[in-house]
C-alpha atoms as a PDB file:
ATOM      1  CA  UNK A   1      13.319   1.788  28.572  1.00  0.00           C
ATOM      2  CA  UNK A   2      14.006  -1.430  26.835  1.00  0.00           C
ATOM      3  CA  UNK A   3      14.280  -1.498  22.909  1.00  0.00           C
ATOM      4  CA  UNK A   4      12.434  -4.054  21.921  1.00  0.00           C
ATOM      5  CA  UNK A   5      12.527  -3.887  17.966  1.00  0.00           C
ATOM      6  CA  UNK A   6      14.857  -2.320  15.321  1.00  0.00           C
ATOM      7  CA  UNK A   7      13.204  -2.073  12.218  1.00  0.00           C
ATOM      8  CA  UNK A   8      13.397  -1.647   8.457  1.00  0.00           C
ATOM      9  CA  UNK A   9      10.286  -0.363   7.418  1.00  0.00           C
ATOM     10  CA  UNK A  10       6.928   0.406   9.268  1.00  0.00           C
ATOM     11  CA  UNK A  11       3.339   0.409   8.217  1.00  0.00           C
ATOM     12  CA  UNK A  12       0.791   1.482  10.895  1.00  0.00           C
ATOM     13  CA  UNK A  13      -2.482   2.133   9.174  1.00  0.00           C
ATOM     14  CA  UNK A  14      -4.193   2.713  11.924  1.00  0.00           C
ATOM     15  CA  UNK A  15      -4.502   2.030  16.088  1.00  0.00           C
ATOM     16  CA  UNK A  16      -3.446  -1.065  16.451  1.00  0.00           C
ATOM     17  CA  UNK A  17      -3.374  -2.541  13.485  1.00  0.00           C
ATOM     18  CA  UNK A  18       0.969  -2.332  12.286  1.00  0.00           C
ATOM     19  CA  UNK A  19       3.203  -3.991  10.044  1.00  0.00           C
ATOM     20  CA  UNK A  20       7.028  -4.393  10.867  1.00  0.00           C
ATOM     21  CA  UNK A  21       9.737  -5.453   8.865  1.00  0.00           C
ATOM     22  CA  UNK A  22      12.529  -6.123  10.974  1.00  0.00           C
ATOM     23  CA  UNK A  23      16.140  -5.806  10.193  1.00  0.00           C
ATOM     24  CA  UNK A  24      17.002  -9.100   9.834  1.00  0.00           C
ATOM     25  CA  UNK A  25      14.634 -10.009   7.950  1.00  0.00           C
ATOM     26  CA  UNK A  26      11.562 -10.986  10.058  1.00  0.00           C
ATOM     27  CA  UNK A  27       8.348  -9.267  10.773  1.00  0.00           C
ATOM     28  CA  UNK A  28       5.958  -8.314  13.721  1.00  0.00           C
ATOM     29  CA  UNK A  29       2.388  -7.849  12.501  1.00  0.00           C
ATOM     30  CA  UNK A  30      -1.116  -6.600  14.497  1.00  0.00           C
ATOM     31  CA  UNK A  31      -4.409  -6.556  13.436  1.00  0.00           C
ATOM     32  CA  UNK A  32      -7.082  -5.886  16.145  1.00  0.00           C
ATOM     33  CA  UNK A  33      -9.971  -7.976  15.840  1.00  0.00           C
ATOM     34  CA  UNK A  34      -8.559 -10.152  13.162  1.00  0.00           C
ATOM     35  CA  UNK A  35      -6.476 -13.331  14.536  1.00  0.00           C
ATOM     36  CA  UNK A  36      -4.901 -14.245  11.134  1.00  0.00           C
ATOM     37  CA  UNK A  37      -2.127 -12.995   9.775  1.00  0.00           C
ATOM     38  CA  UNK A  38      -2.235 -10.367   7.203  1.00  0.00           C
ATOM     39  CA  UNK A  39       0.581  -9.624   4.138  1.00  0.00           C
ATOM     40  CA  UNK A  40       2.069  -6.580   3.865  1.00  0.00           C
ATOM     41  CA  UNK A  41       0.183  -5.700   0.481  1.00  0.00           C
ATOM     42  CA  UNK A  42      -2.758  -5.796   2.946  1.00  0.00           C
ATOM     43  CA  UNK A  43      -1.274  -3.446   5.103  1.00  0.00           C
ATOM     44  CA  UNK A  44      -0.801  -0.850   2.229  1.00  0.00           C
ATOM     45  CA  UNK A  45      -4.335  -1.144   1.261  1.00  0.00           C
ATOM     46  CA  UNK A  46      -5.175   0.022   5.226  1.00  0.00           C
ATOM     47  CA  UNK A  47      -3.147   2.855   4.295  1.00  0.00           C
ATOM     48  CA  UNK A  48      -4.716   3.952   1.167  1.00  0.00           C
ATOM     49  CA  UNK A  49      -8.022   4.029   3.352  1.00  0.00           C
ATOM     50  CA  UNK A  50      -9.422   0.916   1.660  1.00  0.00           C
ATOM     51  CA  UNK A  51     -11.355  -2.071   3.479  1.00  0.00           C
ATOM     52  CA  UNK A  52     -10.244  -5.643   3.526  1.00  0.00           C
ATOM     53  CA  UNK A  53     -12.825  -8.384   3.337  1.00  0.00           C
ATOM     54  CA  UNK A  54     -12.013 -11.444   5.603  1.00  0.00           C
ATOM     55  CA  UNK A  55     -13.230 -14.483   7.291  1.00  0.00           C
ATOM     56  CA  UNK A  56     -12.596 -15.377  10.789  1.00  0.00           C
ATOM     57  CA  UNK A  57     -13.893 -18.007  12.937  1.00  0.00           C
ATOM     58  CA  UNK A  58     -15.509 -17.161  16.304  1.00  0.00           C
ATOM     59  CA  UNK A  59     -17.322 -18.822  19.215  1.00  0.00           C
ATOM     60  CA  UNK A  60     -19.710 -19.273  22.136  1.00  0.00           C
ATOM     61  CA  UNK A  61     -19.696 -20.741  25.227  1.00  0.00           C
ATOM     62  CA  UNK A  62     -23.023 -21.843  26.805  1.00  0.00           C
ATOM     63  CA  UNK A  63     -22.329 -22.507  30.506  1.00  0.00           C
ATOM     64  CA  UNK A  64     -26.372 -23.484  30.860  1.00  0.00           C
ATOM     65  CA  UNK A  65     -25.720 -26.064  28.438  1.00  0.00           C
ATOM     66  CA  UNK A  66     -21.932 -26.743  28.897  1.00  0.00           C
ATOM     67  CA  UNK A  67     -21.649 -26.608  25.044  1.00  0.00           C
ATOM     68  CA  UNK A  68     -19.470 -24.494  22.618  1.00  0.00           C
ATOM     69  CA  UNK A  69     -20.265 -23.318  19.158  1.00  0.00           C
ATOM     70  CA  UNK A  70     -17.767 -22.815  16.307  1.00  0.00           C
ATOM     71  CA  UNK A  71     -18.772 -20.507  13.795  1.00  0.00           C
ATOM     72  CA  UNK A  72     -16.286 -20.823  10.819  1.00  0.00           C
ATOM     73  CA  UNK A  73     -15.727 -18.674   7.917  1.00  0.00           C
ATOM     74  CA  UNK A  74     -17.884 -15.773   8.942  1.00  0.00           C
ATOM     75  CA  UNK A  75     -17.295 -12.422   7.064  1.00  0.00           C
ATOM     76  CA  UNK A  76     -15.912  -9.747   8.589  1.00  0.00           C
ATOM     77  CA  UNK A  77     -14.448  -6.478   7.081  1.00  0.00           C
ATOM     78  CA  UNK A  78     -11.659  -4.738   8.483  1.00  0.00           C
ATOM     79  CA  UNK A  79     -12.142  -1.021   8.045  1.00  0.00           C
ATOM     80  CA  UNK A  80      -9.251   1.576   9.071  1.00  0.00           C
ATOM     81  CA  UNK A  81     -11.490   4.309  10.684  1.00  0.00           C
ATOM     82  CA  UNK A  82     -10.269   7.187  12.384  1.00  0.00           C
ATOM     83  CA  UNK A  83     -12.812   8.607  15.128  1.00  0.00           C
ATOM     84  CA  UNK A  84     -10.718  10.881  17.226  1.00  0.00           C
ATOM     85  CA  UNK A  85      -8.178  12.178  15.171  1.00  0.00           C
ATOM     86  CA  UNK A  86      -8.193  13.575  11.439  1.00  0.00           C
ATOM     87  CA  UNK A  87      -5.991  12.702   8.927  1.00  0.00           C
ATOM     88  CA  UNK A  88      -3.706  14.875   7.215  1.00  0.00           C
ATOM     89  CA  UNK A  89      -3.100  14.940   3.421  1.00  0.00           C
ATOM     90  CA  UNK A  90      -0.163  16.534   1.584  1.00  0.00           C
ATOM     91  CA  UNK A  91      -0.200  16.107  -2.092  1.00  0.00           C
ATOM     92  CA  UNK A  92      -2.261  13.396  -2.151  1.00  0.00           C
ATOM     93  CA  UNK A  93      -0.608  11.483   0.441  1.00  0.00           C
ATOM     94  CA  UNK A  94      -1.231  10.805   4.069  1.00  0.00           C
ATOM     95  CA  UNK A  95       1.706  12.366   5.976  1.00  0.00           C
ATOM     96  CA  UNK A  96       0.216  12.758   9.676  1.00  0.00           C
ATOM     97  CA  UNK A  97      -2.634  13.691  11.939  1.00  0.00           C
ATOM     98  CA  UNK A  98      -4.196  15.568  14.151  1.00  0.00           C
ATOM     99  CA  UNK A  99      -6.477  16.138  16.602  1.00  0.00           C
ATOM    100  CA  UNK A 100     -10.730  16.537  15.740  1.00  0.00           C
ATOM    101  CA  UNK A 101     -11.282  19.776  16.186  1.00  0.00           C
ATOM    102  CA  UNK A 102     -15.316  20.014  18.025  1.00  0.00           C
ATOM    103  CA  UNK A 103     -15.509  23.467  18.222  1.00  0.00           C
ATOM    104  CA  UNK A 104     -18.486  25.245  17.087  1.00  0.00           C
ATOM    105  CA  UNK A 105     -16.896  28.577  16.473  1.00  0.00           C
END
């Protein structure tokens, strides 16, 4: 295995979306979906379960018409959801989580 990072602190709010502060002082950030950087207080408020309104810029191709449409400043809210595991909460803090549970008995 090859380590690739050694880091100070971590923040992962959900699958693939992670904040890294490195230990010398840098830091290694992902956001699915979003393409812009995010701050770390942005990362907390993942973890606390809250939304983040953006705006991101997306576009189209039309091979037909061998054009390409920009569509700037669209919102878009990023939304830490959890669909196949369950978090777990220890005095009134999210410590881990585990796996949904789709039994009927």
């Amino acid at each position: 295995m090859k380590l690739e990072h050694t880091f100070r602190e971590g923040i992962f709010a959900a699958p693939k979306i992670y904040y890294l502060e490195l230990e010398n002082g840098s830091s290694v950030t992902k956001c699915k979906g979003y393409s812009g950087k995010l701050r770390k207080e942005q990362y907390l408020e993942l973890l606390k379960g809250n939304a983040l309104d953006l705006f991101i810029t997306r576009w189209k191709r039309s091979l037909v018409e061998g054009s390409v449409q920009i569509k700037r400043n669209l919102p878009y809210v990023l939304n830490p959801l959890f669909n196949k595991r369950q978090k777990v909460i220890e005095n009134g803090k999210w410590i881990n989580t585990r796996p949904l549970d789709l039994s009927t008995s």
